[in-house]
N, C-alpha and C. Protein backbone atom coordinates (compact mmCIF):
# COMPACT_ATOMS: atom_id res chain seq x y z
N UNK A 1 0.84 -1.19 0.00
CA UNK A 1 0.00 0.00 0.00
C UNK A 1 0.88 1.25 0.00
N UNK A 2 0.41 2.47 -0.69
CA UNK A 2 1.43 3.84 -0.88
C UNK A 2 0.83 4.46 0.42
N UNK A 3 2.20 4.89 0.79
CA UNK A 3 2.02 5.70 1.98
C UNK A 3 1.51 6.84 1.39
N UNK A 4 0.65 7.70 2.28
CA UNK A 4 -0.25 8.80 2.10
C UNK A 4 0.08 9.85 2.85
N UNK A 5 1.37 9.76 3.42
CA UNK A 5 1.74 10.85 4.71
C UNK A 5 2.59 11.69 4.14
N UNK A 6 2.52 13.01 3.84
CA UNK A 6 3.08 13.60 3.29
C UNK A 6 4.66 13.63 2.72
N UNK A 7 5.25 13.82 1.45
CA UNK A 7 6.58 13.51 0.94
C UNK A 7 6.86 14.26 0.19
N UNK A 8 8.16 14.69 -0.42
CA UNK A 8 8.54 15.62 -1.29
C UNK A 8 9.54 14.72 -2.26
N UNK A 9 8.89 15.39 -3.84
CA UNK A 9 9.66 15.03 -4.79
C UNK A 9 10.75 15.62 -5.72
N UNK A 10 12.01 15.79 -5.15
CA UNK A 10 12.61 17.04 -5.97
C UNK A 10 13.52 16.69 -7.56
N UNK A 11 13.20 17.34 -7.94
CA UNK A 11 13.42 17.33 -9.66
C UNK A 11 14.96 18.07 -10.01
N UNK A 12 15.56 17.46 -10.12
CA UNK A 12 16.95 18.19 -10.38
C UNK A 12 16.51 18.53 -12.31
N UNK A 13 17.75 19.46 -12.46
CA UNK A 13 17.75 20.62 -13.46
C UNK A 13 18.40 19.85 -14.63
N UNK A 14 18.91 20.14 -15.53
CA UNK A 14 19.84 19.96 -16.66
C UNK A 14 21.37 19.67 -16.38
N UNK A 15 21.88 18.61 -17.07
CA UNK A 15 23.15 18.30 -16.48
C UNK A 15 23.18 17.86 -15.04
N UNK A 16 22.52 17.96 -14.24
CA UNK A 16 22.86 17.79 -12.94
C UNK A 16 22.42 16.38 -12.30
N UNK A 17 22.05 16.52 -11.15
CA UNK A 17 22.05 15.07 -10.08
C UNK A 17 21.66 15.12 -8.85
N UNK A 18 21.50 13.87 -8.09
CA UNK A 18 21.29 13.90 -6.65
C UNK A 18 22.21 15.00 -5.68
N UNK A 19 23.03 14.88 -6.56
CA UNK A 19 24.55 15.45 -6.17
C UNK A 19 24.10 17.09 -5.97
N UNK A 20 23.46 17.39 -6.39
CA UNK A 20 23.40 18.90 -6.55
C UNK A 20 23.17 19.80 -5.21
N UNK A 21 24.34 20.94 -5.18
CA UNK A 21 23.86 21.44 -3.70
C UNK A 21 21.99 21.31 -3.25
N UNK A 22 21.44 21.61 -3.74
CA UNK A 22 19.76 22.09 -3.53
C UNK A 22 19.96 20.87 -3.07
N UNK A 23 19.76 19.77 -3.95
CA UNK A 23 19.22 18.40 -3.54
C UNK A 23 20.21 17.79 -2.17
N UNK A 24 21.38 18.02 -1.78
CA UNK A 24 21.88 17.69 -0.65
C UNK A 24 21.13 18.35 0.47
N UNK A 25 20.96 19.80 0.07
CA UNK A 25 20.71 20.21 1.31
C UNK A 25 19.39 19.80 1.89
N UNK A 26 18.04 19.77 0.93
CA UNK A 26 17.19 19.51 1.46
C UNK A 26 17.19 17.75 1.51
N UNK A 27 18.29 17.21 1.31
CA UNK A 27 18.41 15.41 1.76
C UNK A 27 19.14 15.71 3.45
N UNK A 28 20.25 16.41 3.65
CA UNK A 28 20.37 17.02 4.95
C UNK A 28 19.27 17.13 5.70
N UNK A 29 18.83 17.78 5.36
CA UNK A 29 17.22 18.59 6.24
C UNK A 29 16.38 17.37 6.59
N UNK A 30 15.97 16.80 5.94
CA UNK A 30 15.07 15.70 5.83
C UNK A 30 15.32 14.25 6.48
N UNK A 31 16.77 13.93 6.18
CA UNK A 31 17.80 13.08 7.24
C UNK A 31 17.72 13.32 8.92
N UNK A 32 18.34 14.96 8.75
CA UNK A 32 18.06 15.19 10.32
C UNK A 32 16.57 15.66 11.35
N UNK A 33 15.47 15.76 10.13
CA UNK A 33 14.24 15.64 10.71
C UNK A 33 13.95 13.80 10.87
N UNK A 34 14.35 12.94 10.60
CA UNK A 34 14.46 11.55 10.77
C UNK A 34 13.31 11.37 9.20
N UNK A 35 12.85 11.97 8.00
CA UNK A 35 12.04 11.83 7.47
C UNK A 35 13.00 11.62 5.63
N UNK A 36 14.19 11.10 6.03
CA UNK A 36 14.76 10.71 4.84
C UNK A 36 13.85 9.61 3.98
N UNK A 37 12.77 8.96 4.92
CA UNK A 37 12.20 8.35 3.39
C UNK A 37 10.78 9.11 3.04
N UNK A 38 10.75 9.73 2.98
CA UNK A 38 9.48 10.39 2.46
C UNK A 38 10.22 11.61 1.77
N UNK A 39 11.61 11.18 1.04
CA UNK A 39 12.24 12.29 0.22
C UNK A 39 12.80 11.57 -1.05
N UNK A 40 12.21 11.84 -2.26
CA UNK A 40 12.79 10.86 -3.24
C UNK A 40 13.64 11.77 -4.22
N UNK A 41 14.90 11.53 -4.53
CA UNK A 41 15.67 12.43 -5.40
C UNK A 41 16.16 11.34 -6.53
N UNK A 42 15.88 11.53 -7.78
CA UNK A 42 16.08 10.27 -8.86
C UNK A 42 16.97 10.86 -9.61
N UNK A 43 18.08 10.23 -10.24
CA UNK A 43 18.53 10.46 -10.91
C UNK A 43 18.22 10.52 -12.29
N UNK A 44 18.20 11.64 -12.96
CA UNK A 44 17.29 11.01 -14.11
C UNK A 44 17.99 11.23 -15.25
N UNK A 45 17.21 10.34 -16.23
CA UNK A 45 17.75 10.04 -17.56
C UNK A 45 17.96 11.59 -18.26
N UNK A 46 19.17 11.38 -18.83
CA UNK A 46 19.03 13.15 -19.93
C UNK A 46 18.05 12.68 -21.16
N UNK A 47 16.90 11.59 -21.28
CA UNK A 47 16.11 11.38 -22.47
C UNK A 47 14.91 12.08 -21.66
N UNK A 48 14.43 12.68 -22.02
CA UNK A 48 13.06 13.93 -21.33
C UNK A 48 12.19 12.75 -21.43
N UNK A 49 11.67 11.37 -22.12
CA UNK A 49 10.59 10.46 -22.16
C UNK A 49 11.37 9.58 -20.67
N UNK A 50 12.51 8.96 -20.64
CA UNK A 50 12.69 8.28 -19.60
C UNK A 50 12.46 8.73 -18.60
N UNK A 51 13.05 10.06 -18.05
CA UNK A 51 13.32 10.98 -16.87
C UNK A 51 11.40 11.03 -16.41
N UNK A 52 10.28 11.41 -17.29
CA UNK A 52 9.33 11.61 -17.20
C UNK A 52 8.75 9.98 -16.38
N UNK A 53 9.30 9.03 -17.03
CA UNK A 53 9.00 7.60 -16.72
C UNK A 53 9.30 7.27 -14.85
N UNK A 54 10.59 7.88 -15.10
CA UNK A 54 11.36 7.41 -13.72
C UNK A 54 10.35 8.94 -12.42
N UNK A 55 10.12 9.61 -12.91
CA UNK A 55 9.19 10.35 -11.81
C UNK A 55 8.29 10.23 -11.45
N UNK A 56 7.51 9.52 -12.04
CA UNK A 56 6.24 8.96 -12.62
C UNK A 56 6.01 7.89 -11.57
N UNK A 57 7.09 6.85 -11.72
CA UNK A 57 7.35 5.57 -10.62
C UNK A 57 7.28 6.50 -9.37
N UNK A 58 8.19 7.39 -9.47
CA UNK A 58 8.52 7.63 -7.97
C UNK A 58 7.34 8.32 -7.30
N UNK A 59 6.28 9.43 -8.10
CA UNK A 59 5.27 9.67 -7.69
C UNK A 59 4.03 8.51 -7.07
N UNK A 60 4.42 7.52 -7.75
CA UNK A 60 3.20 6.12 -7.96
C UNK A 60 3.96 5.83 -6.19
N UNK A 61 5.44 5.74 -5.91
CA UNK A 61 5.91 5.05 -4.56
C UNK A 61 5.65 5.90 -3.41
N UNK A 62 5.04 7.39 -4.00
CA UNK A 62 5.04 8.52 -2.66
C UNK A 62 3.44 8.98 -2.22
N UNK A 63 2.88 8.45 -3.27
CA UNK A 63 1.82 9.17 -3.35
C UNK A 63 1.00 9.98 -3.66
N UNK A 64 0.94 11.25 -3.20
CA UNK A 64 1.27 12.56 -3.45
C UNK A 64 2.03 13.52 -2.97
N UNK A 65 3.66 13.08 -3.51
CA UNK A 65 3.85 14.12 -3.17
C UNK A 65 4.11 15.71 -3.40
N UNK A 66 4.91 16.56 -2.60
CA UNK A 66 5.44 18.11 -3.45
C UNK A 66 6.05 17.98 -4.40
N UNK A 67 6.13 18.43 -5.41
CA UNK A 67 7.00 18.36 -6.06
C UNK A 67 7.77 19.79 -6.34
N UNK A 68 9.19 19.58 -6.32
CA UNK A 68 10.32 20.47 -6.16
C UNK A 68 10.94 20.40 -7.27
N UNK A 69 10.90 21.82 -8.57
CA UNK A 69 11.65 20.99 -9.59
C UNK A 69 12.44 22.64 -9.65
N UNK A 70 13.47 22.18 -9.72
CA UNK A 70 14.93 23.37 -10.18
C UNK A 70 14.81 23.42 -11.43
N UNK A 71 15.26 23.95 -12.14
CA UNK A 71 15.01 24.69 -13.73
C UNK A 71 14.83 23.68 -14.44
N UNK A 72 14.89 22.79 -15.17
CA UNK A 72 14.40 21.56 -16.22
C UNK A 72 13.46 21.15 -15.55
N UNK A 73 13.60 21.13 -13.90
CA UNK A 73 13.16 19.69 -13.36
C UNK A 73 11.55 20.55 -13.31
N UNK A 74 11.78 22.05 -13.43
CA UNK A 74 10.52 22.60 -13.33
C UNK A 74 9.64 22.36 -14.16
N UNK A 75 10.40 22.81 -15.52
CA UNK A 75 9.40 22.23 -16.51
C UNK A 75 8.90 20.77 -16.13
N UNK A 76 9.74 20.04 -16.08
CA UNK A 76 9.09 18.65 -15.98
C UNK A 76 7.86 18.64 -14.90
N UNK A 77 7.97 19.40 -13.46
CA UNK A 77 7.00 19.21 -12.82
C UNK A 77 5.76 19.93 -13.01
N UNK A 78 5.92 20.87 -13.95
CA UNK A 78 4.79 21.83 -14.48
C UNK A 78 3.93 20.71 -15.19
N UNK A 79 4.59 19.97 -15.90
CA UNK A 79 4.35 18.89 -17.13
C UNK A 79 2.88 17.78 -15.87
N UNK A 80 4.25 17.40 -14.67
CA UNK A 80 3.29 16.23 -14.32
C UNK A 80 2.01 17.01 -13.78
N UNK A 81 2.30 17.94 -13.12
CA UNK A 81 1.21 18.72 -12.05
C UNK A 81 -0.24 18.89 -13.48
N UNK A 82 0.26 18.80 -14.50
CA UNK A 82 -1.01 18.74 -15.46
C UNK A 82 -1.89 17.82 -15.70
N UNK A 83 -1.23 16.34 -14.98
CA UNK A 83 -1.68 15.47 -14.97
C UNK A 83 -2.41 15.00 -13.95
N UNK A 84 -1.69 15.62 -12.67
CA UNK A 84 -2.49 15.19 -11.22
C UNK A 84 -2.44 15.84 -10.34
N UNK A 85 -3.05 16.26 -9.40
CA UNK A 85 -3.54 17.50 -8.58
C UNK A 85 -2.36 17.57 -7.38
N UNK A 86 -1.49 17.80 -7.99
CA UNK A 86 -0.07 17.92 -6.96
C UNK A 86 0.14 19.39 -7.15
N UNK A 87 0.89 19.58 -5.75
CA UNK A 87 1.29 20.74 -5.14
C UNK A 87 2.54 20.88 -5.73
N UNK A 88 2.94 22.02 -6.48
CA UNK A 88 4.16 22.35 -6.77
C UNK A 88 5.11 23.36 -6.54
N UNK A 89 6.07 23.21 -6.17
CA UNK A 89 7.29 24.37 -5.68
C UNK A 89 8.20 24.63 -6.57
N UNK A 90 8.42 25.59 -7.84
CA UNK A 90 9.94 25.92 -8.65
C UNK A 90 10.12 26.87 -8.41
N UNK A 91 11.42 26.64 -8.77
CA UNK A 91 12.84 27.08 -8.23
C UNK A 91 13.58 27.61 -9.29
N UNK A 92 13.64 28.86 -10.00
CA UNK A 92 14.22 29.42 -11.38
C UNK A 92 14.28 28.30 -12.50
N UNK A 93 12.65 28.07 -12.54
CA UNK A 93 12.11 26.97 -13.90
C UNK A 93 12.73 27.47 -14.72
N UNK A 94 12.84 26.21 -15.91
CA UNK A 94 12.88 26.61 -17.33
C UNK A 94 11.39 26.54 -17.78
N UNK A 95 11.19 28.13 -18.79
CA UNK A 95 10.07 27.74 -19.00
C UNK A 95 10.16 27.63 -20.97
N UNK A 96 9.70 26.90 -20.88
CA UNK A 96 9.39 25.73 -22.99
C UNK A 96 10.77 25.89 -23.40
N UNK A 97 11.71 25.46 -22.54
CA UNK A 97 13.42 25.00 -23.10
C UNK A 97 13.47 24.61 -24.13
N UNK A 98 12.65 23.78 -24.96
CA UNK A 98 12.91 23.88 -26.11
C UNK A 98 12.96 24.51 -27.52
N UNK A 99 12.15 25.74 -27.18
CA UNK A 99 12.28 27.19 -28.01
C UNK A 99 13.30 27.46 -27.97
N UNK A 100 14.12 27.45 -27.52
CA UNK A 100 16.01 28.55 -27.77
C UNK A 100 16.61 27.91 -27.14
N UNK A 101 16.55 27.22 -25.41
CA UNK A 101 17.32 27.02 -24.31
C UNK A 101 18.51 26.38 -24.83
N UNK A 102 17.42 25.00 -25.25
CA UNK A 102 18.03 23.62 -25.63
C UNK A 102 18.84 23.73 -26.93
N UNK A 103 18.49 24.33 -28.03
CA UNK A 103 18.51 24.26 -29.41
C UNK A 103 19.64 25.29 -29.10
N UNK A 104 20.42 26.21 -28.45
CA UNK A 104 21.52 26.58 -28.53
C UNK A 104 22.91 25.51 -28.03
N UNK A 105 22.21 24.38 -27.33
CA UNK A 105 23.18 24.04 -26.97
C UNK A 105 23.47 22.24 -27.40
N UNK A 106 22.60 22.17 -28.79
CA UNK A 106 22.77 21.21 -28.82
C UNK A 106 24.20 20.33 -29.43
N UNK A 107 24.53 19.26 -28.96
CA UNK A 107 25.82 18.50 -29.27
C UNK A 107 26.27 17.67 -28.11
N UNK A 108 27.80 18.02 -28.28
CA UNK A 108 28.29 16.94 -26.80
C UNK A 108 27.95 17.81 -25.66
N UNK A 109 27.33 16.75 -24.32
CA UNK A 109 27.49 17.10 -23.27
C UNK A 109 28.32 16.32 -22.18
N UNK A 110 28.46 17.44 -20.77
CA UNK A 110 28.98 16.51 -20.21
C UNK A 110 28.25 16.67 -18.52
N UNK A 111 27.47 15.82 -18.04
CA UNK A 111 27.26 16.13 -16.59
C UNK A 111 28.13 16.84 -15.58
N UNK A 112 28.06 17.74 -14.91
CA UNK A 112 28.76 18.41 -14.30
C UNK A 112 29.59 17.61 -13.18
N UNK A 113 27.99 16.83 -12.58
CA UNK A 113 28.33 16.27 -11.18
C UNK A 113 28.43 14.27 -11.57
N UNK A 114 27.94 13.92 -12.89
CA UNK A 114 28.62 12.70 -12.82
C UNK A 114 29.33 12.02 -13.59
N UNK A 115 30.01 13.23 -14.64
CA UNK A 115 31.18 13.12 -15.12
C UNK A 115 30.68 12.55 -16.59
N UNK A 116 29.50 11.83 -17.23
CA UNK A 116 28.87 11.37 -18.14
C UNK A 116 28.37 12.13 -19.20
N UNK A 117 29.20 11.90 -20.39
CA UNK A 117 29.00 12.29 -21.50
C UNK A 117 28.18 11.90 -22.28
N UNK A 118 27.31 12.47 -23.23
CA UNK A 118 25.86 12.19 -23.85
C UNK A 118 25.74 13.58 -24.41
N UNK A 119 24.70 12.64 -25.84
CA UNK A 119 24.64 13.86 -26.97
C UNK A 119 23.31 14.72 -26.87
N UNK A 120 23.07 15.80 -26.68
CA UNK A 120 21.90 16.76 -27.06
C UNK A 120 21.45 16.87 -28.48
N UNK A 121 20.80 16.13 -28.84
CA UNK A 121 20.28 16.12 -30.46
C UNK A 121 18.71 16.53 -30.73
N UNK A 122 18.12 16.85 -31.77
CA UNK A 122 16.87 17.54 -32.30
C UNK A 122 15.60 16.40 -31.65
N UNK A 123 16.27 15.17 -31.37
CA UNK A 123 14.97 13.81 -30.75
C UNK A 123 15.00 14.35 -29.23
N UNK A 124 15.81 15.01 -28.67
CA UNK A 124 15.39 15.52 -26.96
C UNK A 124 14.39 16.43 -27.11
N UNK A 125 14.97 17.75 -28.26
CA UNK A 125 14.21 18.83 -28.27
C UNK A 125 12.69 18.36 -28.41
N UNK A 126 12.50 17.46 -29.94
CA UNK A 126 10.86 17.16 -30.14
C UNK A 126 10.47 16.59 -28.73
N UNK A 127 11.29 15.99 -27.82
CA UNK A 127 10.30 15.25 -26.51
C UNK A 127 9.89 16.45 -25.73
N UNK A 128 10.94 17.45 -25.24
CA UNK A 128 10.88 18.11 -24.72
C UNK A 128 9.42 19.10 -24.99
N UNK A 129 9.59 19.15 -26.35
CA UNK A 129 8.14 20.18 -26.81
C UNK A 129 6.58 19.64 -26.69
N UNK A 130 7.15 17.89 -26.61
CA UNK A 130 5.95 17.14 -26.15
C UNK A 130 5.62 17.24 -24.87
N UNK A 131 6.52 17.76 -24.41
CA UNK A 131 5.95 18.24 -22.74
C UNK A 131 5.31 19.67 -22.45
N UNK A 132 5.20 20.71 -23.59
CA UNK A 132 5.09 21.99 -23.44
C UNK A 132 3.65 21.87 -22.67
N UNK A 133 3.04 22.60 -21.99
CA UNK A 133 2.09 22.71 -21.30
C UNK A 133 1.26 24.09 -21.41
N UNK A 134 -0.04 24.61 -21.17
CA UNK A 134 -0.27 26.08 -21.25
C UNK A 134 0.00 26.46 -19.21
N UNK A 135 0.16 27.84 -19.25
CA UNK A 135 0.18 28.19 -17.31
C UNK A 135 -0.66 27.56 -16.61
N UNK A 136 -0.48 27.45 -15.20
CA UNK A 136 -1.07 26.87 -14.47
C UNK A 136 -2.72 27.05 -14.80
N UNK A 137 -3.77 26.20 -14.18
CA UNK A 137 -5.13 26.65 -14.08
C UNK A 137 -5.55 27.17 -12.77
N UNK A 138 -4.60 25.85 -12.29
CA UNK A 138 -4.55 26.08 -10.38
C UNK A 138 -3.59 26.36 -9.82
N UNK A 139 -3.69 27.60 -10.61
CA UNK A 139 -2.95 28.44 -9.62
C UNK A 139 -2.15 28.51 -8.24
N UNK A 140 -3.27 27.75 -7.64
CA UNK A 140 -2.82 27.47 -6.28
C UNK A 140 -2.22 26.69 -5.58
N UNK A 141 -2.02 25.51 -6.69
CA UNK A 141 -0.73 24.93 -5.90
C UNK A 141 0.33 24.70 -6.85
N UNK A 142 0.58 26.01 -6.92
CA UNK A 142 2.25 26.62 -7.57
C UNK A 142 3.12 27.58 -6.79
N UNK A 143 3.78 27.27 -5.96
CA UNK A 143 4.99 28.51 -5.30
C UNK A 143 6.19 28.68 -6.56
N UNK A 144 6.40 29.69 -6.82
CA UNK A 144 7.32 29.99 -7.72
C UNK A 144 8.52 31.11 -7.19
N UNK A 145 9.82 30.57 -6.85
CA UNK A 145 10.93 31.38 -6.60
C UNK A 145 12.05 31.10 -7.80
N UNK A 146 12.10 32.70 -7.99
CA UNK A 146 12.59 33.11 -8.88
C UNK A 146 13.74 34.08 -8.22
N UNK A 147 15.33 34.22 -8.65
CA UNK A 147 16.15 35.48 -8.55
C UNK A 147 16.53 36.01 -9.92
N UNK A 148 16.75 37.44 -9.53
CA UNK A 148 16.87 37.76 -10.91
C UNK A 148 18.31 38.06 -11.32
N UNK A 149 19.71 37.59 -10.87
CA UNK A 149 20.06 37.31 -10.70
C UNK A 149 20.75 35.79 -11.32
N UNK A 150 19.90 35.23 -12.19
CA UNK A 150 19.64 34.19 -12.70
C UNK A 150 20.86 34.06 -13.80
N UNK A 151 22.05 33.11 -14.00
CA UNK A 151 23.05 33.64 -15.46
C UNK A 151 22.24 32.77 -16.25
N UNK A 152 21.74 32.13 -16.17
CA UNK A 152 21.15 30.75 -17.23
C UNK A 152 19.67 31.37 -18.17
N UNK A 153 19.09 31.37 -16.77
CA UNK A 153 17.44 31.59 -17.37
C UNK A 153 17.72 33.16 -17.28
N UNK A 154 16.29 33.65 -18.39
CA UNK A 154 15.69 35.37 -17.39
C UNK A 154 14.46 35.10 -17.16
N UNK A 155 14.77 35.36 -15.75
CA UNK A 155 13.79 34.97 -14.57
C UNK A 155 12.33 35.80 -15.05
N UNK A 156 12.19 37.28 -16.23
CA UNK A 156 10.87 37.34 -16.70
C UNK A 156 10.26 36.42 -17.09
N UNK A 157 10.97 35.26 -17.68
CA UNK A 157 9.95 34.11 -18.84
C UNK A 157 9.14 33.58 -17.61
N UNK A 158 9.40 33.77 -16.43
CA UNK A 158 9.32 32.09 -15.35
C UNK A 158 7.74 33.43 -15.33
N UNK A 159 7.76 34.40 -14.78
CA UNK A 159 7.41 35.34 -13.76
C UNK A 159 6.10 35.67 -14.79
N UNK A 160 6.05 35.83 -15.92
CA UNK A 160 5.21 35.88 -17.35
C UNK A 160 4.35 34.66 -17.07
N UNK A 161 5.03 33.66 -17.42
CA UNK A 161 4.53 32.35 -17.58
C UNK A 161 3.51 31.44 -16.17
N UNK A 162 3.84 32.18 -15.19
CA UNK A 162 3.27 31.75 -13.98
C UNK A 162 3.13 32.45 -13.07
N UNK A 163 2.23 33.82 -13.40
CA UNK A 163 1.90 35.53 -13.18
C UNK A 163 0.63 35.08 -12.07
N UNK A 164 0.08 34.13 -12.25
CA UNK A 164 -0.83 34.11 -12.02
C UNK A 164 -1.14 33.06 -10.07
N UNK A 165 0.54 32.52 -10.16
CA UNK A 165 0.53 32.01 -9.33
C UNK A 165 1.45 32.70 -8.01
N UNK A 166 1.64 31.83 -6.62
CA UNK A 166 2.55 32.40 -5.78
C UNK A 166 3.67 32.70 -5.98
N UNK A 167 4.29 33.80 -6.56
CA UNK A 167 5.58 34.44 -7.14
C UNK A 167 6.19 34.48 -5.60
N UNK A 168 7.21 34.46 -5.91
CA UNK A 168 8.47 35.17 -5.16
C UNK A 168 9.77 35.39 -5.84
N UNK A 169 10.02 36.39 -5.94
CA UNK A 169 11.29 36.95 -6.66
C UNK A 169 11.98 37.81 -6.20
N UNK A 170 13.21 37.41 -6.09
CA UNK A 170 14.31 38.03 -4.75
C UNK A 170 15.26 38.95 -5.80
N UNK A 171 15.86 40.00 -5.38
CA UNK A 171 16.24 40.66 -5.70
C UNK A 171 18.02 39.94 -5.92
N UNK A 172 19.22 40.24 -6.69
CA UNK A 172 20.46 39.14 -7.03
C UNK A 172 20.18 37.81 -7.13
N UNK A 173 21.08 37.06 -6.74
CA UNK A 173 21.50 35.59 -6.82
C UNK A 173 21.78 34.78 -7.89
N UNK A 174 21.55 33.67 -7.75
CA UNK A 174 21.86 33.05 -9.12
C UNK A 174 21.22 32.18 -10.23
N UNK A 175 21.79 31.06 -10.38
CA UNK A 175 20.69 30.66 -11.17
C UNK A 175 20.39 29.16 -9.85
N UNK A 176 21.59 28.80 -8.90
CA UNK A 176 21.40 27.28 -8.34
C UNK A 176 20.36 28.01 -6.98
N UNK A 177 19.87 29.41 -7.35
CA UNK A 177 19.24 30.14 -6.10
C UNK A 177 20.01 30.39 -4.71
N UNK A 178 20.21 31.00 -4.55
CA UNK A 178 21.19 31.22 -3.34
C UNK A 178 20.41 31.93 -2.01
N UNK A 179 20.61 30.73 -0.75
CA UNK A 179 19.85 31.34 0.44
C UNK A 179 18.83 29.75 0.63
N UNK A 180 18.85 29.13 -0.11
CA UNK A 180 18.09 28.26 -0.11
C UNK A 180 17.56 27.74 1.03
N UNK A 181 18.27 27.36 1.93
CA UNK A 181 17.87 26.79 3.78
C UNK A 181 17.28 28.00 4.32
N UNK A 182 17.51 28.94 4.02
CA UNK A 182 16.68 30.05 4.67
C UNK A 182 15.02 29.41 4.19
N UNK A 183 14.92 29.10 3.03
CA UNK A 183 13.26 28.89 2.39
C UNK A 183 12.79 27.69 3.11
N UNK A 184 14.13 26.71 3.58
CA UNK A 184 13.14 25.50 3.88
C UNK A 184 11.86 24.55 5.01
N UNK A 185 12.02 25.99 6.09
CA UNK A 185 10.39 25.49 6.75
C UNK A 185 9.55 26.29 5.90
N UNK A 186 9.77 27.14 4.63
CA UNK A 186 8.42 27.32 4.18
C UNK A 186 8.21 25.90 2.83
N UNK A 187 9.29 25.66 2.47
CA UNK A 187 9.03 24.40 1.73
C UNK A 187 8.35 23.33 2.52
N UNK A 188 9.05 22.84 3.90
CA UNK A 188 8.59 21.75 4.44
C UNK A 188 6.67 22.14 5.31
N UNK A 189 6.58 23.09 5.27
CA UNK A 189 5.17 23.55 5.48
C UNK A 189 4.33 23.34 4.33
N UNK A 190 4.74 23.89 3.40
CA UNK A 190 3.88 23.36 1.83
C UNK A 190 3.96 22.23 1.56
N UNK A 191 4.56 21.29 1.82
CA UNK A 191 4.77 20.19 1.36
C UNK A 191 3.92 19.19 2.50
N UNK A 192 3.14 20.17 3.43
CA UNK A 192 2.28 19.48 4.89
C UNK A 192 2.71 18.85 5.50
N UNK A 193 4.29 18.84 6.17
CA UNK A 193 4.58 18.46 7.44
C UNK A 193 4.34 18.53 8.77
N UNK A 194 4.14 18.07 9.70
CA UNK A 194 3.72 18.68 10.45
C UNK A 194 4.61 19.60 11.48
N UNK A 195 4.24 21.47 11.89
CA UNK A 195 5.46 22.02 12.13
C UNK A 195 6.26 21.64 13.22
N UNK A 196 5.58 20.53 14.05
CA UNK A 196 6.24 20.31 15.19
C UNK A 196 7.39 19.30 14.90
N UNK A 197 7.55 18.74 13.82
CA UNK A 197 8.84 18.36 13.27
C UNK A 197 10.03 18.87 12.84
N UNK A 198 9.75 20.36 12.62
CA UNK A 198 10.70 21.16 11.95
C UNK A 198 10.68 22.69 12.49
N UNK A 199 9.72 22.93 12.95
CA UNK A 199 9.84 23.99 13.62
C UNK A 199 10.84 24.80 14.86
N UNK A 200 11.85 23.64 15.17
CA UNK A 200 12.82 24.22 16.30
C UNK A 200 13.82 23.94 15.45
N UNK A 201 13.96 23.54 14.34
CA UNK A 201 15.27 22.97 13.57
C UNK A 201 15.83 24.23 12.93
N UNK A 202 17.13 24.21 12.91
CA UNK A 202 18.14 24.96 12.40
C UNK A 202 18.83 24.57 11.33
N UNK A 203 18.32 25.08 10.03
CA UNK A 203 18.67 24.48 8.82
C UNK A 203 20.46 25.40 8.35
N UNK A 204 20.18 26.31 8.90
CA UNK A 204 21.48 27.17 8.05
C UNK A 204 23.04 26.92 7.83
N UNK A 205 22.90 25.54 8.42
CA UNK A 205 24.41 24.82 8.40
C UNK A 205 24.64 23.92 7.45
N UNK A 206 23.75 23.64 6.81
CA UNK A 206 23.38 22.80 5.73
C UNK A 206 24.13 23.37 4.45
């Protein structure tokens, strides 16, 4: 039977991994609240159809949970949240990467954090566009943090594209968002923990 007790699903970005500061820290956080399994971080395929597959499982093993997606992983969670009435949190989304993002950079790549080389070719882009989505409907379960500050994205496309939902947009930083543990009892509150788990905790060492 799927547990039904609240969990968070975080979506790493382009090139990246479990490995990624964001995703350590809130695996930190979640470790030392004793609630490391109700936190699923997947490594996912750079094929936009697999990666979609492997979240998919992991949503089916959590339930419902938040979902947390950093810039690709946003799009992707914009994608699933169209499908099922999940609560979503991004984090300087990409928004329709495959209009310019992708298509500037297509060829060899190389993962930052796991060293794995793989090609960006015109069959990612068409998946990718198979994921395009129109803005939220429900509004309401979208938190959107954005800095502007951003070297990758410009944080207008995110702020345009999801006007309609809970914005937050901080003045500098970057694109991996910087300050992040400062946000995370408002993440672990959205995500319906209960506060007496996290509420005396001191994330900023993380």
């Amino acid at each position: 039977m799927t547990d039904t007790s609240p969990a968070i699903l975080y979506i790493h970005g382009f090139n990246s991994s479990p490995a990624s500061y964001k995703a350590r820290q809130l695996q930190a956080a979640m470790t030392r609240l004793g609630l490391a399994d109700r936190l699923r971080i997947p490594a996912l395929n750079s094929c936009p159809r697999q990666a979609i597959g492997q979240l998919q499982d992991a949503i089916a093993g959590l339930g419902q949970p938040l979902l947390v997606g950093s810039s690709l992983g946003g799009y992707y969670a914009t994608w699933l949240a169209s499908r099922q009435p999940l609560k979503v949190l991004l984090i300087n989304p990409a928004v329709n990467p495959h209009q310019h993002l992708f298509l500037e950079r297509l060829g060899p790549q190389i993962n930052e954090h796991t060293g794995e080389h793989w090609l960006l070719t015109r069959a990612h882009i068409t998946a990718l566009a198979a994921l395009a989505v129109p803005p939220p409907r429900d509004a309401r379960r979208f938190r959107v943090w954005l800095q502007t500050g951003d070297q990758t994205l410009d944080y207008r496309e995110a702020e345009a594209f999801y006007q309609g939902c809970d914005l937050r947009i901080e003045a500098g930083g970057d694109h991996g968002f910087q300050g992040f543990t400062r946000h995370l009892p408002e993440l672990l509150a959205f995500a319906g923990l209960d506060p007496q788990q996290w509420r005396d905790s001191d994330f900023s060492d993380l």
